[in-house]
PDB file of N, CA and C in Angstrom:
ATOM      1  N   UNK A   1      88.954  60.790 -27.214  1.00  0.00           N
ATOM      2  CA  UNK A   1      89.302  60.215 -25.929  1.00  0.00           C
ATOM      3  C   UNK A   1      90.249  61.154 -25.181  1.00  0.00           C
ATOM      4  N   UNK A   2      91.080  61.945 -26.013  1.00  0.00           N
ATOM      5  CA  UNK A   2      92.209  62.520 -25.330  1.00  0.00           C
ATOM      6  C   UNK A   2      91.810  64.081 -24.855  1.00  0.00           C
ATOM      7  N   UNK A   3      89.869  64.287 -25.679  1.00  0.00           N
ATOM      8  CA  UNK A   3      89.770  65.795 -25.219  1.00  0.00           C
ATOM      9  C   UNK A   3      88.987  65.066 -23.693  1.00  0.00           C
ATOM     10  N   UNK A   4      88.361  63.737 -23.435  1.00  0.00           N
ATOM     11  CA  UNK A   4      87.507  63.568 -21.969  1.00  0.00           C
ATOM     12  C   UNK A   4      88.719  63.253 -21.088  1.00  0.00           C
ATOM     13  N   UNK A   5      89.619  62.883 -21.105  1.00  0.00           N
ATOM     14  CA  UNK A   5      90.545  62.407 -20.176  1.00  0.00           C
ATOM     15  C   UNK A   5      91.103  64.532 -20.063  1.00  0.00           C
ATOM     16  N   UNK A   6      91.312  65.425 -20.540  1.00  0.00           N
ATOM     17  CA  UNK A   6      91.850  66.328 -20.356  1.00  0.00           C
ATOM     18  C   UNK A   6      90.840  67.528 -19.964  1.00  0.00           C
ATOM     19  N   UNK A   7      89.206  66.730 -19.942  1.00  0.00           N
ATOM     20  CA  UNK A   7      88.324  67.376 -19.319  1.00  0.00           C
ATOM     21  C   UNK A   7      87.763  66.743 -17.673  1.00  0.00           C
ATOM     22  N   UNK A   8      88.902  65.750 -17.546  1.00  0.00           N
ATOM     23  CA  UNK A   8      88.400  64.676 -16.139  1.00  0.00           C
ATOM     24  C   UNK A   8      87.380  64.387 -16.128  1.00  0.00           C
ATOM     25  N   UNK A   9      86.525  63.872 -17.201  1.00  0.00           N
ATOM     26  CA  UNK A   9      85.550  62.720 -17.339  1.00  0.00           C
ATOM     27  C   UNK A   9      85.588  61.670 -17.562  1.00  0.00           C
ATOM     28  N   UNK A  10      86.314  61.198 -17.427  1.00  0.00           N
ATOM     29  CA  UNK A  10      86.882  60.018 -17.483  1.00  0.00           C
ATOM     30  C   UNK A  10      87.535  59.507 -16.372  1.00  0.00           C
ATOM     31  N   UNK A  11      86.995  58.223 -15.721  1.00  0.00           N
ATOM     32  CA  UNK A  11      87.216  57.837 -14.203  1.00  0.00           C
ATOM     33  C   UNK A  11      88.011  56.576 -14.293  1.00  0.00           C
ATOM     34  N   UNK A  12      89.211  56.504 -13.913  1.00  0.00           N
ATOM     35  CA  UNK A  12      90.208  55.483 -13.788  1.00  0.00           C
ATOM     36  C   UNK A  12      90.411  54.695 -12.633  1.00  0.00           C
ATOM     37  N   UNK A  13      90.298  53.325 -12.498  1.00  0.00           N
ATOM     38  CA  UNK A  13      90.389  52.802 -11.052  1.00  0.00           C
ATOM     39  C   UNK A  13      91.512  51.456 -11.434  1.00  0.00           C
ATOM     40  N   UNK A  14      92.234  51.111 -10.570  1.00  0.00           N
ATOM     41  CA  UNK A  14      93.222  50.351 -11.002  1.00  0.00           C
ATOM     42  C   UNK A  14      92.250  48.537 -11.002  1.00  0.00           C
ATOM     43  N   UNK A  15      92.583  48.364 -12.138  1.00  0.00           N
ATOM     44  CA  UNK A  15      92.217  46.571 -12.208  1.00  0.00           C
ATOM     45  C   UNK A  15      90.745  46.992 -12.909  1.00  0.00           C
ATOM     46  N   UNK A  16      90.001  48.103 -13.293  1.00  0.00           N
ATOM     47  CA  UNK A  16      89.017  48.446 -13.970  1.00  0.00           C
ATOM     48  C   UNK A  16      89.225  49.109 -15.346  1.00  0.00           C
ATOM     49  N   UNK A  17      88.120  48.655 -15.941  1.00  0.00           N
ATOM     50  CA  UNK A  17      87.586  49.822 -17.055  1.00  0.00           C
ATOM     51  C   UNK A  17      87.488  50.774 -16.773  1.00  0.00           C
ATOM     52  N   UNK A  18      87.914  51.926 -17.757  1.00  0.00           N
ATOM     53  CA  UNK A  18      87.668  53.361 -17.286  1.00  0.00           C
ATOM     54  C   UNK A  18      85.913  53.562 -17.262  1.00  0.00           C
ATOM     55  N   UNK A  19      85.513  54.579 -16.524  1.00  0.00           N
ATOM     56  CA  UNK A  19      84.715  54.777 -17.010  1.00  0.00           C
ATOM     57  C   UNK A  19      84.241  56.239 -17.258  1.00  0.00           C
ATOM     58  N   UNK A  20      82.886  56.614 -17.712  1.00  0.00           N
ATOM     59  CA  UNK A  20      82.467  58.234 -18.321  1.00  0.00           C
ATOM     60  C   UNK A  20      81.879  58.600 -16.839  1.00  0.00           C
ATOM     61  N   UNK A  21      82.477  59.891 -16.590  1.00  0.00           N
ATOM     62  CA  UNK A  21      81.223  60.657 -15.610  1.00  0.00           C
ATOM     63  C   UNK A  21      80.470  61.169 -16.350  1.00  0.00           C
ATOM     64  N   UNK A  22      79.384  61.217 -16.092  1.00  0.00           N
ATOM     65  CA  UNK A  22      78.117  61.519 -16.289  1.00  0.00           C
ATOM     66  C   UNK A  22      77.360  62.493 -15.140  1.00  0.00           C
ATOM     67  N   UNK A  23      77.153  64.262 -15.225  1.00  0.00           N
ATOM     68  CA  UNK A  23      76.364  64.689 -14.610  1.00  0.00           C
ATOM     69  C   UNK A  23      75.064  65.330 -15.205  1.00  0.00           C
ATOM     70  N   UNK A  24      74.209  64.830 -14.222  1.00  0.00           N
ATOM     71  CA  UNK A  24      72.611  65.303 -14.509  1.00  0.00           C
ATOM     72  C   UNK A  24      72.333  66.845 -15.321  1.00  0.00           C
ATOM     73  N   UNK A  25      72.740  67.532 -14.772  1.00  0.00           N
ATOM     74  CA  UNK A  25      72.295  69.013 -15.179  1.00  0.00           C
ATOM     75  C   UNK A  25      72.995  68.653 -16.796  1.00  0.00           C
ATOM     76  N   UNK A  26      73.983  68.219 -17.476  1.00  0.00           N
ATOM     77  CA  UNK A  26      74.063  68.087 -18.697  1.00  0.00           C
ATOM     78  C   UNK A  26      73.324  66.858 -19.516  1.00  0.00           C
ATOM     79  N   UNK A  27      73.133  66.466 -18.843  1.00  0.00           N
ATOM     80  CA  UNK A  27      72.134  65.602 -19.921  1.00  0.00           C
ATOM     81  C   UNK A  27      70.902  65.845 -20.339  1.00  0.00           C
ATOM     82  N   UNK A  28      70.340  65.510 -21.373  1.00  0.00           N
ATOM     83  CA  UNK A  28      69.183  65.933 -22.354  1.00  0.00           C
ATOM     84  C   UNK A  28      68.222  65.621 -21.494  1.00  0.00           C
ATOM     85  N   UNK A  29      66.849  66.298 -21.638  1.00  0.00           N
ATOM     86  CA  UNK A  29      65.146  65.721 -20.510  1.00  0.00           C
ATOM     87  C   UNK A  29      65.074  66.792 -19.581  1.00  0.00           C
ATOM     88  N   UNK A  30      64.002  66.240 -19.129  1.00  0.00           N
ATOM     89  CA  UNK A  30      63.280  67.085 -17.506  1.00  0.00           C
ATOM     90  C   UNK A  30      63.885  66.669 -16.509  1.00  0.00           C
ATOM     91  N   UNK A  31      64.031  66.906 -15.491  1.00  0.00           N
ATOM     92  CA  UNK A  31      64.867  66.302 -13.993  1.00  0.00           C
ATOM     93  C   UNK A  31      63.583  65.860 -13.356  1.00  0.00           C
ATOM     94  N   UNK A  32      63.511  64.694 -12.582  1.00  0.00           N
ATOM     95  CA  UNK A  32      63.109  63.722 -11.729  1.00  0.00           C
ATOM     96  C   UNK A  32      61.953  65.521 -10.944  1.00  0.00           C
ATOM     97  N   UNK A  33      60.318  65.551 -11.094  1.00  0.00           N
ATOM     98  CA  UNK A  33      59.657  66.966 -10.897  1.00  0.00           C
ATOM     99  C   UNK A  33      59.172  66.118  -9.157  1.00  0.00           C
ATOM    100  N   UNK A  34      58.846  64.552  -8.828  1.00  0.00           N
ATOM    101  CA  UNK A  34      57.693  64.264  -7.865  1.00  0.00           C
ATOM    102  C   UNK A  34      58.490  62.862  -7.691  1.00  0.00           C
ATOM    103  N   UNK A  35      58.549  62.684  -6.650  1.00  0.00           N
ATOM    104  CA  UNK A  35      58.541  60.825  -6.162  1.00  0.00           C
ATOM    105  C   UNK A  35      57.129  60.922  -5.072  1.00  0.00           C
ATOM    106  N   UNK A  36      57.027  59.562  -5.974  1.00  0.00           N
ATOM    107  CA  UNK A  36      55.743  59.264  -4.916  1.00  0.00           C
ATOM    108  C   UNK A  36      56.246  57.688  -4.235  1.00  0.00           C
ATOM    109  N   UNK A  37      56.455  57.966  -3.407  1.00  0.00           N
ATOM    110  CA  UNK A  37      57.064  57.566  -1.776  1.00  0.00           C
ATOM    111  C   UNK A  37      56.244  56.721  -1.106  1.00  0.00           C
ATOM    112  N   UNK A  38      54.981  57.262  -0.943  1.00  0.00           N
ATOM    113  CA  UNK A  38      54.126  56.240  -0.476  1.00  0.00           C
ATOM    114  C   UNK A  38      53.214  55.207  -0.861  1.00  0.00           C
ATOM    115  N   UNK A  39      53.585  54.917  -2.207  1.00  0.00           N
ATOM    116  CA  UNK A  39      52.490  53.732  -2.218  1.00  0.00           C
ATOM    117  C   UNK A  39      53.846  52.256  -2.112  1.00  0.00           C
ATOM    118  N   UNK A  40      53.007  51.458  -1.715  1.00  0.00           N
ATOM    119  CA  UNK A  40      53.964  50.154  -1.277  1.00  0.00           C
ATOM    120  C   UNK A  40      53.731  49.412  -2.464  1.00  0.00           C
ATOM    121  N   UNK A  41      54.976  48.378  -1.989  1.00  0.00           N
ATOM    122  CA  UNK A  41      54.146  47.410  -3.617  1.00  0.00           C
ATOM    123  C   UNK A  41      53.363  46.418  -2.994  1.00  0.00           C
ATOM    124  N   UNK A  42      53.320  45.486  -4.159  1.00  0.00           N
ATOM    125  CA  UNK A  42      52.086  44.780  -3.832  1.00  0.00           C
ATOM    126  C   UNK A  42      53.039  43.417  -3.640  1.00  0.00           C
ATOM    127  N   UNK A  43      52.307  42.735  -2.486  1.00  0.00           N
ATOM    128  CA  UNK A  43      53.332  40.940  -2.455  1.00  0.00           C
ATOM    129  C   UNK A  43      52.830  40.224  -3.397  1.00  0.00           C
ATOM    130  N   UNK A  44      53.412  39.233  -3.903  1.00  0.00           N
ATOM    131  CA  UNK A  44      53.268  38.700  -5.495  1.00  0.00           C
ATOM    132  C   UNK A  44      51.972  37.377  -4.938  1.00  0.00           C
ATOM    133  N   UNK A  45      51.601  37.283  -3.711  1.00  0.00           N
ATOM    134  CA  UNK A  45      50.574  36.239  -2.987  1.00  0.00           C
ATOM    135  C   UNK A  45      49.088  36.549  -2.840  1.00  0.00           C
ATOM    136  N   UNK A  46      49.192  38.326  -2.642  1.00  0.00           N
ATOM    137  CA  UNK A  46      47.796  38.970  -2.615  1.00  0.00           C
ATOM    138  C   UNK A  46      46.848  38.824  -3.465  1.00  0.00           C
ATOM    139  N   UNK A  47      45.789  38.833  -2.978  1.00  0.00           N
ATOM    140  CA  UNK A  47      44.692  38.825  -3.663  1.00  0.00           C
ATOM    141  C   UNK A  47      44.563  39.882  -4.615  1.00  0.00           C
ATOM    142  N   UNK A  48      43.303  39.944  -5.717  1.00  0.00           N
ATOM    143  CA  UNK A  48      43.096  40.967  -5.852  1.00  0.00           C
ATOM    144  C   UNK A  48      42.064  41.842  -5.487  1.00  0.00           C
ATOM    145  N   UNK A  49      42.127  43.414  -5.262  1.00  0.00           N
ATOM    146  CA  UNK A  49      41.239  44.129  -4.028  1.00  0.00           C
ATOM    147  C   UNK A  49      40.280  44.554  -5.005  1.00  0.00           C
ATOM    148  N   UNK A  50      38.454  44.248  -4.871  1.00  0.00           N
ATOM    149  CA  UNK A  50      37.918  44.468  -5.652  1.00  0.00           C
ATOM    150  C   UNK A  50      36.830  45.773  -5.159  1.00  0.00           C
ATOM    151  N   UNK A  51      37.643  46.276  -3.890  1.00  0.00           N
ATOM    152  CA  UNK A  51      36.843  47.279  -3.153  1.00  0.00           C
ATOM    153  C   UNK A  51      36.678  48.805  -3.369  1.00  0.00           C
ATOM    154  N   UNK A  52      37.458  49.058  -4.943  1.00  0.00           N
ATOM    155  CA  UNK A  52      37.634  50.276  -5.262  1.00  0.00           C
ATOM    156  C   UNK A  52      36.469  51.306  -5.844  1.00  0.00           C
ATOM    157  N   UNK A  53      35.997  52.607  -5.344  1.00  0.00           N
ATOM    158  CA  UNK A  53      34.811  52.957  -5.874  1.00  0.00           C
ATOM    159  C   UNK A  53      35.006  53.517  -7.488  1.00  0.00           C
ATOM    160  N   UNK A  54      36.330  53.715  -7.653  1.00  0.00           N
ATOM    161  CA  UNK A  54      36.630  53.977  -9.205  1.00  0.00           C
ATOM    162  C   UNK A  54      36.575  52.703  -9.957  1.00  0.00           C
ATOM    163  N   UNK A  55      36.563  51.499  -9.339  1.00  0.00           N
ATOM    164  CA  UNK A  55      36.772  50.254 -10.218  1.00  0.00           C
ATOM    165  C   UNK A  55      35.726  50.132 -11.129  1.00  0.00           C
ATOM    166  N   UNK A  56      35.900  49.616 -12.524  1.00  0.00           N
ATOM    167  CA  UNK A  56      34.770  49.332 -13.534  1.00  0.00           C
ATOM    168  C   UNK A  56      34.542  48.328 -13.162  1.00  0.00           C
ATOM    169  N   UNK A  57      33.176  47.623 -13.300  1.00  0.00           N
ATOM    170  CA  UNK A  57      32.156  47.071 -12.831  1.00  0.00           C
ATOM    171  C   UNK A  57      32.330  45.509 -13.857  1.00  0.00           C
ATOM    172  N   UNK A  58      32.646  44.497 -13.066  1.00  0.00           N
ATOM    173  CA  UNK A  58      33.071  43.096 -13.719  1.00  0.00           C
ATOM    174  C   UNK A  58      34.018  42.795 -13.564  1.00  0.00           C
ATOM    175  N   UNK A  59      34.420  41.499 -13.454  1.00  0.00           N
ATOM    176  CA  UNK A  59      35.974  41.322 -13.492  1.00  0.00           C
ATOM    177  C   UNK A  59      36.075  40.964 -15.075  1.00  0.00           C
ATOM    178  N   UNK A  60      37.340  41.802 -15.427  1.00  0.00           N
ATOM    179  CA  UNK A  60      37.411  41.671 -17.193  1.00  0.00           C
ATOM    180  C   UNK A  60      38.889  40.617 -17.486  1.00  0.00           C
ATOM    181  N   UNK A  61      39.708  40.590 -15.833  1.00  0.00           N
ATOM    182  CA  UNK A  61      40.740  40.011 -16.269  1.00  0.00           C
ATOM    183  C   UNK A  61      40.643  38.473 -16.412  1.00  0.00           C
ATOM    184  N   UNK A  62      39.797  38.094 -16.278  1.00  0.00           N
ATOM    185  CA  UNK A  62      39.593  36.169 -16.736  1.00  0.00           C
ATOM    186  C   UNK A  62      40.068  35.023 -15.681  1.00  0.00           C
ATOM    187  N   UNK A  63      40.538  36.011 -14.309  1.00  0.00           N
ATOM    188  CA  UNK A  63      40.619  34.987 -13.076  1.00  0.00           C
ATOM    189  C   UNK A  63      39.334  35.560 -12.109  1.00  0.00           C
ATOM    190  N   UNK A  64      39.362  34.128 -11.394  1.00  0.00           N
ATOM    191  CA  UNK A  64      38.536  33.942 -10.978  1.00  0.00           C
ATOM    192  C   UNK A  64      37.370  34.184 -11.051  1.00  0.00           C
ATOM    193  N   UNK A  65      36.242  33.373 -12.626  1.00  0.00           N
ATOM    194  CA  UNK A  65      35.677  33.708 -12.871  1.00  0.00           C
ATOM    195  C   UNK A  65      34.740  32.272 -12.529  1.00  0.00           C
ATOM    196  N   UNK A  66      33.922  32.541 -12.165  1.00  0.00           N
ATOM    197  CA  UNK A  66      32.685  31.392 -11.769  1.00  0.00           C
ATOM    198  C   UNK A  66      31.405  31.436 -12.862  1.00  0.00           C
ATOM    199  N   UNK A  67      31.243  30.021 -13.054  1.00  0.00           N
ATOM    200  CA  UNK A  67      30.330  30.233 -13.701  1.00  0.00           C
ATOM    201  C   UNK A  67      28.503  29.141 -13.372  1.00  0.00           C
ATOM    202  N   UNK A  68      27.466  29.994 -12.929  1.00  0.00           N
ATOM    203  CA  UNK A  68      26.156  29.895 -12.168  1.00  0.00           C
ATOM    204  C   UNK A  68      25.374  29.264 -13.345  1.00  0.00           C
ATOM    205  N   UNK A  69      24.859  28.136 -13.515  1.00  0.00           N
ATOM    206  CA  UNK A  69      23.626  27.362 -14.211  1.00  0.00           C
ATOM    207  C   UNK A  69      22.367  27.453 -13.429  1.00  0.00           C
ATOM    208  N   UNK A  70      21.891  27.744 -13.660  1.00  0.00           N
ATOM    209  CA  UNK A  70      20.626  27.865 -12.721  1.00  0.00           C
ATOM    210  C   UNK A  70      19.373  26.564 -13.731  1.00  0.00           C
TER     211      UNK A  70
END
């Protein structure tokens, strides 16, 4: 404790817990390479879009499934 407080990593605020700084370039991993920005999310009310030409063929997820007696 007494070598991070004498390396100022250690962040003191009055009426708080201390806490650790933490910077990116030292921590272990790859850094953040792409954000992808543009896709939106989806509203939790929408349908689902069955208009995709990559989509596999059936609905496999078990809504809205009808079933024809002929």
């Amino acid at each position: 404790m007494d070598r991070l407080v004498k390396a100022e990593t250690i962040c003191y605020e009055r009426g708080q817990m201390p806490r650790l700084k933490l910077y990116l370039d030292e921590m272990p991993g790859v850094p953040l390479q792409s954000v992808w920005a543009d896709i939106l999310p989806v509203p939790a009310q929408s349908t689902e879009r069955l208009d995709y030409a990559t989509q596999k063929p059936g609905d496999t997820s078990g809504a809205n499934h009808q079933v024809f007696v002929g």
